[in-house]
Every structure is written in structure tokens, then in C-alpha cells.
Protein backbone atom coordinates (compact mmCIF):
# COMPACT_ATOMS: atom_id res chain seq x y z
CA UNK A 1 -2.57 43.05 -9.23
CA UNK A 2 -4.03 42.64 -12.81
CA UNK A 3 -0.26 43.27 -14.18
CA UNK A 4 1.51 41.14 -11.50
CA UNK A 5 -0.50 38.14 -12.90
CA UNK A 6 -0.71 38.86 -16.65
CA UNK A 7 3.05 38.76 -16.82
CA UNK A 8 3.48 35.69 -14.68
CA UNK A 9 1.28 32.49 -13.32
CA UNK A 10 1.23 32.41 -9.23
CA UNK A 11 4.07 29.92 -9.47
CA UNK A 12 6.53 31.64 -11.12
CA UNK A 13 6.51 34.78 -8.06
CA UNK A 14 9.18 35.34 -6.08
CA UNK A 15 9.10 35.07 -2.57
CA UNK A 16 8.16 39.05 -2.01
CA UNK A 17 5.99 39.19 -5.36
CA UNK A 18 3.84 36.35 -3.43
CA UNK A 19 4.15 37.96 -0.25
CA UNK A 20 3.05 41.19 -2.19
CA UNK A 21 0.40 39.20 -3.52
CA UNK A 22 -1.11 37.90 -0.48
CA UNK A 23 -1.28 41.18 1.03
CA UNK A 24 -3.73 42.57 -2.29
CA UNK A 25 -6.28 39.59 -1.12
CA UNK A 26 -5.81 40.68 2.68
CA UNK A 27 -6.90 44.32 2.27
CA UNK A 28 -8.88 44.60 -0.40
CA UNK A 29 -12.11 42.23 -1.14
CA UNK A 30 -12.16 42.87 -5.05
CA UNK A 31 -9.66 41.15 -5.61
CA UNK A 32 -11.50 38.34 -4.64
CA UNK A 33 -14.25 39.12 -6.76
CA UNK A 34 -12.17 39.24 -9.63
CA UNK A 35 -10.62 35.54 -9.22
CA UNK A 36 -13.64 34.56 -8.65
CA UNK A 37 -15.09 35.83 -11.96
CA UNK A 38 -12.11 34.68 -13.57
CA UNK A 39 -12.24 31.09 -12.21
CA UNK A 40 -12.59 29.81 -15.67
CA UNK A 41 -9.03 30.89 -15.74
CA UNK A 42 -7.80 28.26 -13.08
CA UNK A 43 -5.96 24.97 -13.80
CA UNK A 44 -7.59 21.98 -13.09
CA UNK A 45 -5.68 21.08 -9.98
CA UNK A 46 -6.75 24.25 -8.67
CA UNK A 47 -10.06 23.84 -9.16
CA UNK A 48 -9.85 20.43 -7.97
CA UNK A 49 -7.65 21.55 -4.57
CA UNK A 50 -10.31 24.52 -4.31
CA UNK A 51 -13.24 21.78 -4.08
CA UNK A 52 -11.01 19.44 -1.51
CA UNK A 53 -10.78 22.58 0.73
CA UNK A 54 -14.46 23.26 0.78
CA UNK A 55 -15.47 19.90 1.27
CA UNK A 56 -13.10 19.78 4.41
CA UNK A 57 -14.73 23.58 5.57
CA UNK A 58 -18.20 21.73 5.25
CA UNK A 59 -16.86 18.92 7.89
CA UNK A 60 -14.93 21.01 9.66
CA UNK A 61 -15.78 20.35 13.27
CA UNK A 62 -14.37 16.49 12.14
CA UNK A 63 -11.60 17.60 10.10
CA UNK A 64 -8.32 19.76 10.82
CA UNK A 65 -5.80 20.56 7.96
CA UNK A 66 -2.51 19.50 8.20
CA UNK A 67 0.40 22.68 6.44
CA UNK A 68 2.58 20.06 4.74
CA UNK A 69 4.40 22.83 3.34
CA UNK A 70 6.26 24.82 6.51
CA UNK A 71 9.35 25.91 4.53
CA UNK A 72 8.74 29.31 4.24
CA UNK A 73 5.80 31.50 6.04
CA UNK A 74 4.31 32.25 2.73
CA UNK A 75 2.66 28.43 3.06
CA UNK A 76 0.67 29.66 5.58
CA UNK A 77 -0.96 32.73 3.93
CA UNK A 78 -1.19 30.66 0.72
CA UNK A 79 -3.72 28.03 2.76
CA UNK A 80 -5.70 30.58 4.67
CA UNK A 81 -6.21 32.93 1.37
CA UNK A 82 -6.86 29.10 -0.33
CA UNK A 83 -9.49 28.07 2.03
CA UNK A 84 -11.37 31.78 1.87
CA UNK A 85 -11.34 31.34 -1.35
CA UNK A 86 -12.50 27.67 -1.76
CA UNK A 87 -15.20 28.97 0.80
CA UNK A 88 -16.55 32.59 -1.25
CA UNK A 89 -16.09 30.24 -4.67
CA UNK A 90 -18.73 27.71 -3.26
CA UNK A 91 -20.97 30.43 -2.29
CA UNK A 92 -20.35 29.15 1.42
CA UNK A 93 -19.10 32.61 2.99
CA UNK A 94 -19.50 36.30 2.40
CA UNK A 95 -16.74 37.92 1.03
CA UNK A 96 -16.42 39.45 4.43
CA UNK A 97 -15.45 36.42 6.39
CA UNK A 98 -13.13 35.68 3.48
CA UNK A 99 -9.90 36.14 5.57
CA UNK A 100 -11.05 33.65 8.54
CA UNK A 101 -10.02 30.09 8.06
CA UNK A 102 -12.90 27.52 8.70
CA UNK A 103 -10.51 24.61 10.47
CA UNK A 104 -6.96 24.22 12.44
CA UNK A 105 -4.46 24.13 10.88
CA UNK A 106 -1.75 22.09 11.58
CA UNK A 107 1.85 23.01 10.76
CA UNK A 108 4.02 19.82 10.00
CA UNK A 109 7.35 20.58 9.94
CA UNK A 110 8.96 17.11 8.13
CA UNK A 111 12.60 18.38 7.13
CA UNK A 112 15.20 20.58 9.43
CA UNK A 113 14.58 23.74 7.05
CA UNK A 114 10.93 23.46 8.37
CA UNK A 115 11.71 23.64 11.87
CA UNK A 116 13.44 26.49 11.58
CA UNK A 117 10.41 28.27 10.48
CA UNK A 118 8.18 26.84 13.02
CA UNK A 119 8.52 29.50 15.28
CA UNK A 120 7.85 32.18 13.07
CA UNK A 121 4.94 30.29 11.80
CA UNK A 122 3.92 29.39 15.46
CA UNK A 123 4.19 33.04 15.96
CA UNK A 124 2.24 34.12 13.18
CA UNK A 125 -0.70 31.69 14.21
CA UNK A 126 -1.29 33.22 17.17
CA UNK A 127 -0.55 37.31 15.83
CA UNK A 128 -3.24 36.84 13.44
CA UNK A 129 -6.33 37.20 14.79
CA UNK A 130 -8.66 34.98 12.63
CA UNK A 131 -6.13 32.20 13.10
CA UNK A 132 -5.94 33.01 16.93
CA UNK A 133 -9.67 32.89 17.28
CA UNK A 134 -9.96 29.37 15.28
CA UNK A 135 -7.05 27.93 17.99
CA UNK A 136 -9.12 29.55 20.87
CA UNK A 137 -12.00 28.32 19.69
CA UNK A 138 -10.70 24.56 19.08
CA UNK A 139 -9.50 24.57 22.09
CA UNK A 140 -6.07 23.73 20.90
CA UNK A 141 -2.93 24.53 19.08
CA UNK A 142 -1.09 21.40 17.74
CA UNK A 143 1.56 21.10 15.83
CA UNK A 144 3.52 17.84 14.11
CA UNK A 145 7.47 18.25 14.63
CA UNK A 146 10.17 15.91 13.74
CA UNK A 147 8.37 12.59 11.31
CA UNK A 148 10.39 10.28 8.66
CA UNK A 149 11.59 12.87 6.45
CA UNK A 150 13.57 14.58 9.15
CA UNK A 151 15.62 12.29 10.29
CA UNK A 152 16.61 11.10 6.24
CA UNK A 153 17.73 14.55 5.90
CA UNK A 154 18.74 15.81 9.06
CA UNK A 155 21.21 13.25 9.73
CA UNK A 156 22.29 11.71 13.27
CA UNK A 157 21.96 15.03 15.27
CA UNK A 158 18.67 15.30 13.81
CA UNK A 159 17.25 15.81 17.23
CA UNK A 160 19.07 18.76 18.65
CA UNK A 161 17.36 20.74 15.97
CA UNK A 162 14.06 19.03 17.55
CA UNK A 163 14.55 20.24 20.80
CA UNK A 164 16.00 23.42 19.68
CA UNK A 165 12.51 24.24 17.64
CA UNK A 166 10.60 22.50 20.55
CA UNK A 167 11.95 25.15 23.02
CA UNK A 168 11.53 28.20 20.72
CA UNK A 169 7.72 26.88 20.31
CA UNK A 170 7.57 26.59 23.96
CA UNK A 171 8.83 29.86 24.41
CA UNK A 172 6.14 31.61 21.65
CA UNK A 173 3.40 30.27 23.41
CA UNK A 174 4.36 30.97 26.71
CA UNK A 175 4.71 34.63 25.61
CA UNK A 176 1.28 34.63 23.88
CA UNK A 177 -0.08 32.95 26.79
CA UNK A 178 0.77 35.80 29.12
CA UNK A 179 -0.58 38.49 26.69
């Protein structure tokens, strides 16, 4: 952990090094600790993103959060580990609770490349069971498919791959539904 960020800042991991990443804050609370005593060491924005995302945990039974970023599943992991963090940073949650996002999240899936992840984000909503007991305790799983930016870069069919994503989300929560 210490060595995978010494050589490199978070945004210059690969895909698996963040994914590897991700799963050090999932199983093991020190690591936690450790960004936390090292919060000095955080850009601004950070910081600044890290105060947005508590303010929004404080109001959450107003707010929801809307995933802007769908292209890859990592997004997903990045906002939940984000908001637990915001949250044990602010002295708002125990370092316990640290893995359990505070709102819904909302995956908006703005360019065809994001709807073909939906489904495996849509999926991994309702697999994880601190995501799966914020949705069941909203009341609600919502997501945003198909604004401006797909049609720009989808081109004239843009809404076959729509429907296509719309039926795969169908289909993953009919599944989950049974189970």
C-alpha cells in the first residue's frame, strides 16, 4: 500500500493497480487510518471534494449522488471508498461503518461506453451489500440512461444501445428481485 503510493499519485494507477487499491481500503481499516493521518498530504481539490461529500452525508435524507463517471466499475468503488472517507475524516462515522455509503447513488450513464457498463454496475449495486441495504432502505434504485451527451456521440442509432442497456438492467433486477 505504502509502496503502491510512494511511487505513483492515485491518478497515475492503472486500472488493476486501482482496483488493487480499492480492495486494501475494503479489508483492512488501517489503511484508513493512515490517509487519514496523512491528510495533510491531499491536494486541495481533494480536500475540497472530501468536504462536498460530507456535507451531502449530513443532508442525506434530501440529497442523492448522482456517478457522473460510469465508464468503468472502478467509479463506483472510487465514490463509496470517497464518501467513507469524507465521513471517518469529519469525525462523522466509526471506522467501522467506513465501507457503507450514507446516500443513493445514482449511476448516469451520458455516453454509449457508459451504458455498456451499466449492467455490471447495476449488478454490482445490488451484490454489495452496503449498497443493497442503502437501495432497500430508500426505497428505490434509479438510474439516469441516455441524456445530451449520448446522442452527440452515439450517433443516429443512439437508441438501440438505449434499449439494449435498458433490457440488460431490466433483466439484473429482475434476477436480484427473485433472490
Amino acid at each position: 500500500f505504502q509502496i503502491l503510493l510512494e511511487q505513483k499519485n492515485y491518478q497515475q494507477l492503472n486500472q488493476e493497480e486501482k482496483s488493487q487499491f480499492h480492495q486494501y481500503l475494503r479489508t483492512d481499516s488501517c489503511y484508513f487510518k493512515s490517509i487519514k493521518n496523512h491528510r495533510h498530504r491531499l491536494s486541495y481539490h481533494c480536500m475540497r471534494e472530501l468536504e462536498i461529500l460530507d456535507f451531502v452525508t449530513h443532508y442525506q435524507d434530501q440529497f442523492s449522488y448522482i456517478l457522473s463517471d460510469t465508464e468503468n466499475i472502478l467509479s463506483l468503488d472510487e465514490v463509496v471508498l470517497l464518501f467513507g472517507l469524507a465521513s471517518y475524516i469529519h469525525g462523522h462515522l466509526s471506522i467501522d461503518d467506513i465501507r457503507k455509503p450514507p446516500v443513493l447513488l445514482i449511476p448516469l450513464c451520458e455516453t454509449p461506453k457508459d451504458l455498456e457498463h451499466l449492467p455490471d454496475i447495476l449488478n454490482q449495486m445490488l451484490t454489495d451489500p452496503h449498497l443493497k441495504e442503502i437501495i432497500i432502505q430508500k426505497g428505490e434504485l434509479v438510474y439516469v440512461a441516455g441524456p445530451s451527451d449520448l446522442g452527440k456521440e452515439g450517433g443516429l442509432f443512439a437508441h438501440v444501445s438505449l434499449i439494449n442497456a435498458e433490457n440488460k438492467a431490466q433483466d439484473i433486477l429482475k434476477n436480484h428481485q427473485t433472490k
